[in-house]
N, C-alpha and C. Protein backbone atom coordinates (compact mmCIF):
# COMPACT_ATOMS: atom_id res chain seq x y z
N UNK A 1 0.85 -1.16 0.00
CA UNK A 1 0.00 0.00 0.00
C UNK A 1 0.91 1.22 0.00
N UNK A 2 0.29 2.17 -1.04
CA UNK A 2 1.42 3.83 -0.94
C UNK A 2 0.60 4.78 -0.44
N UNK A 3 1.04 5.49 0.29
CA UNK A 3 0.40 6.79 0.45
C UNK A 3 1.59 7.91 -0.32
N UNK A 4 1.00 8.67 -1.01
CA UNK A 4 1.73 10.14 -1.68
C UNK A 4 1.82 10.76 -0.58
N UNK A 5 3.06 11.43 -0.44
CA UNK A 5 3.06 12.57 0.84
C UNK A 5 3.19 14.15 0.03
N UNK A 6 3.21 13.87 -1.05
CA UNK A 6 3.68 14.96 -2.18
C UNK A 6 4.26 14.31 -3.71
N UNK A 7 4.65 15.00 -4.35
CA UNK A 7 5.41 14.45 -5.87
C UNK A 7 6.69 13.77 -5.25
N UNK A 8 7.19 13.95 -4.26
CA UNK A 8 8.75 13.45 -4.16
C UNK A 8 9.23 12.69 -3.01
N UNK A 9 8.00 12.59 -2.05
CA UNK A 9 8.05 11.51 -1.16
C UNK A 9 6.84 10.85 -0.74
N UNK A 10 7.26 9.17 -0.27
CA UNK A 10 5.74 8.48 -0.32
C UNK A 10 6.06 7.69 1.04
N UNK A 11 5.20 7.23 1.06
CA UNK A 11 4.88 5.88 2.63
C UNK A 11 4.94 4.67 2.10
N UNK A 12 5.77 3.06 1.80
CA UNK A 12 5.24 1.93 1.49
C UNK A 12 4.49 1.63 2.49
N UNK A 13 3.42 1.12 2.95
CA UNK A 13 3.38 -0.12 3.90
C UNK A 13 3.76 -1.60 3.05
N UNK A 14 4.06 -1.98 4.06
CA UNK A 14 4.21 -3.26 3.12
C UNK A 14 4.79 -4.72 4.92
N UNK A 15 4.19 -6.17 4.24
CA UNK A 15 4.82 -7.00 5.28
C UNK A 15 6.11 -7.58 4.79
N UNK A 16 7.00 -8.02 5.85
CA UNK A 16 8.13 -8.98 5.80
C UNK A 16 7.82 -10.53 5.34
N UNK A 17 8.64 -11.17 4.81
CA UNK A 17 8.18 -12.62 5.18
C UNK A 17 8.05 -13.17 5.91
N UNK A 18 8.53 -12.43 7.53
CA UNK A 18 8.12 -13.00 8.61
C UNK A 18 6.95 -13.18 8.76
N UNK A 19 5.71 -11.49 8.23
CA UNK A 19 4.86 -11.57 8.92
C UNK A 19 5.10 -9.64 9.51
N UNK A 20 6.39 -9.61 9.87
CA UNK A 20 6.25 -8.10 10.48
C UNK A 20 6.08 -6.77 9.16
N UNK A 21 5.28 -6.16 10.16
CA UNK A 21 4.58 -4.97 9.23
C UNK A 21 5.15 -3.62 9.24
N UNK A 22 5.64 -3.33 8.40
CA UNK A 22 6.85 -1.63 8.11
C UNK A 22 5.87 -0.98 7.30
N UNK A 23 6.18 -0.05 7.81
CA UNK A 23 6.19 1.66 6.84
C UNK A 23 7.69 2.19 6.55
N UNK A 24 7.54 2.17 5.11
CA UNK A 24 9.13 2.81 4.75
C UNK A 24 8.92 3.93 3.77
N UNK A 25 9.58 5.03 4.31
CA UNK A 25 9.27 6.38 4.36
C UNK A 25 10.73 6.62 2.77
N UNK A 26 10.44 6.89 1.86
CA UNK A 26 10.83 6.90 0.30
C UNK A 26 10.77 8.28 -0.17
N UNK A 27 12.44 8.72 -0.63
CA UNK A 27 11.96 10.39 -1.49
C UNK A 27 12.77 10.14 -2.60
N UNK A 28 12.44 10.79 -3.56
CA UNK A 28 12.49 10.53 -4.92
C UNK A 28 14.44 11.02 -4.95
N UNK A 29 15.22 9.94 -5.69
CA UNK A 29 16.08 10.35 -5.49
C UNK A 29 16.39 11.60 -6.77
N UNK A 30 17.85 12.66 -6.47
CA UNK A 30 18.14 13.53 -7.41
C UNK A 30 18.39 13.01 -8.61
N UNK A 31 17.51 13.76 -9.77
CA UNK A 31 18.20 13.60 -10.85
C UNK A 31 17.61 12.38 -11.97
N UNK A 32 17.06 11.57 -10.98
CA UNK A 32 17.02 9.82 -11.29
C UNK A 32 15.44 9.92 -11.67
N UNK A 33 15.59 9.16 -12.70
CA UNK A 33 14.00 9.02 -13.11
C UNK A 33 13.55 7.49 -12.18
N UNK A 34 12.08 7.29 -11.42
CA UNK A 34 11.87 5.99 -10.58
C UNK A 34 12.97 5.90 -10.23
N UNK A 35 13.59 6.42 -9.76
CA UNK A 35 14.83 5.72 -8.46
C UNK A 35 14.70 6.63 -7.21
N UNK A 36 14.49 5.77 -6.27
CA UNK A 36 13.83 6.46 -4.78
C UNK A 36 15.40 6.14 -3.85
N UNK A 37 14.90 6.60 -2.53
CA UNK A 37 15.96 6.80 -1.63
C UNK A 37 14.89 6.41 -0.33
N UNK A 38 15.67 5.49 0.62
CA UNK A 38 15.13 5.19 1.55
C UNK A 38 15.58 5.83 2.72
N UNK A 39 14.45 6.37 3.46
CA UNK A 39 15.10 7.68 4.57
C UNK A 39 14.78 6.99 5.78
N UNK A 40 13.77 6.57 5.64
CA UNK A 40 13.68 5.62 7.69
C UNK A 40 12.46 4.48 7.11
N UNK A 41 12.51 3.73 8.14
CA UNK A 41 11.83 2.28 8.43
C UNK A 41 11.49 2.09 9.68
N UNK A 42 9.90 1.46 9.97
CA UNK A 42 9.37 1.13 10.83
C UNK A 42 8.64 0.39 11.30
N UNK A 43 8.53 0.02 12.34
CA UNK A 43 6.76 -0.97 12.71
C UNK A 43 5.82 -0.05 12.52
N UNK A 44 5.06 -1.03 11.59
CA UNK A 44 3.44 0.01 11.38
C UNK A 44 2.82 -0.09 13.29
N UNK A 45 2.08 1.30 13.36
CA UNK A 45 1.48 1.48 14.44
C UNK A 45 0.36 0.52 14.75
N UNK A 46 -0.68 -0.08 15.70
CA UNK A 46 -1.79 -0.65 15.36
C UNK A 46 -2.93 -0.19 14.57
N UNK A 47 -3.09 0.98 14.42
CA UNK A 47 -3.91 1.87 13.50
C UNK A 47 -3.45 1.56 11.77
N UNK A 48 -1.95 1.61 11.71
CA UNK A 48 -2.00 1.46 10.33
C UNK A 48 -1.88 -0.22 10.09
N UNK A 49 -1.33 -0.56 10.62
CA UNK A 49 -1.52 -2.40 10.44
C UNK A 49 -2.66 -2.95 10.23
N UNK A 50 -3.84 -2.22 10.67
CA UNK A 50 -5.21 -2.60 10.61
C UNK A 50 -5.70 -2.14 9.60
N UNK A 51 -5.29 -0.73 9.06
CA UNK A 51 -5.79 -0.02 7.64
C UNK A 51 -5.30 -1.09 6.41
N UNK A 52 -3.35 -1.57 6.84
CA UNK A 52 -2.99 -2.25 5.93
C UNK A 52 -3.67 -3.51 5.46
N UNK A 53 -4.04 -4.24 6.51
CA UNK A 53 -4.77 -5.70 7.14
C UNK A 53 -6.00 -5.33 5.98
N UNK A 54 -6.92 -4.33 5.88
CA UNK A 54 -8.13 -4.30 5.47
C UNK A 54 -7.84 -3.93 4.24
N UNK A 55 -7.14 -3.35 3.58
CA UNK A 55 -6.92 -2.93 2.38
C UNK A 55 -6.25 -4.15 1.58
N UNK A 56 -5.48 -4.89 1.90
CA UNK A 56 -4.89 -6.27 1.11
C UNK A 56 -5.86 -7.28 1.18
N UNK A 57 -6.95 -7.41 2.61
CA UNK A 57 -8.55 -8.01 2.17
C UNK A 57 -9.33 -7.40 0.93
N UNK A 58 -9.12 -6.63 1.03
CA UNK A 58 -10.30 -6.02 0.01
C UNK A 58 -9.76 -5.90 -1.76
N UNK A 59 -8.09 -6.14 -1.52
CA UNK A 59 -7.42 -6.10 -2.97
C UNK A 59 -7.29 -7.68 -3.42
N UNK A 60 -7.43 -8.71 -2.49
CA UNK A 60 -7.53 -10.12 -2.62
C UNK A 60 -9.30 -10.46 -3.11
N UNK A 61 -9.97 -9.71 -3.16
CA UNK A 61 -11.19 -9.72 -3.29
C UNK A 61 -11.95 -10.29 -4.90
């Protein structure tokens, strides 16, 4: 799942193969056409794990 934060930076959510659930925070790198830059990584909160959870139900649909 992406959220746009603007033209030049976005949100993945996305799971591990473990199972654990990140938000990785992406800005468009200089210069580069589709080539991003990874600025931080995280555990999704329980709020977004649950948005993520319902949105990959509803895209398996």
């Amino acid at each position: 799942m992406i959220r746009h934060l603007g033209d030049d930076v976005m949100i993945v959510y996305a799971a591990a193969r473990r199972g654990r659930r990140l938000a990785v925070l992406l800005a468009a790198a200089d210069g580069l056409d589709n080539d991003w830059d990874i600025l931080s990584a995280r555990d999704l909160s329980d709020v977004e794990a649950k948005r993520y959870e319902d949105a990959v139900r509803r895209s398996r649909r």
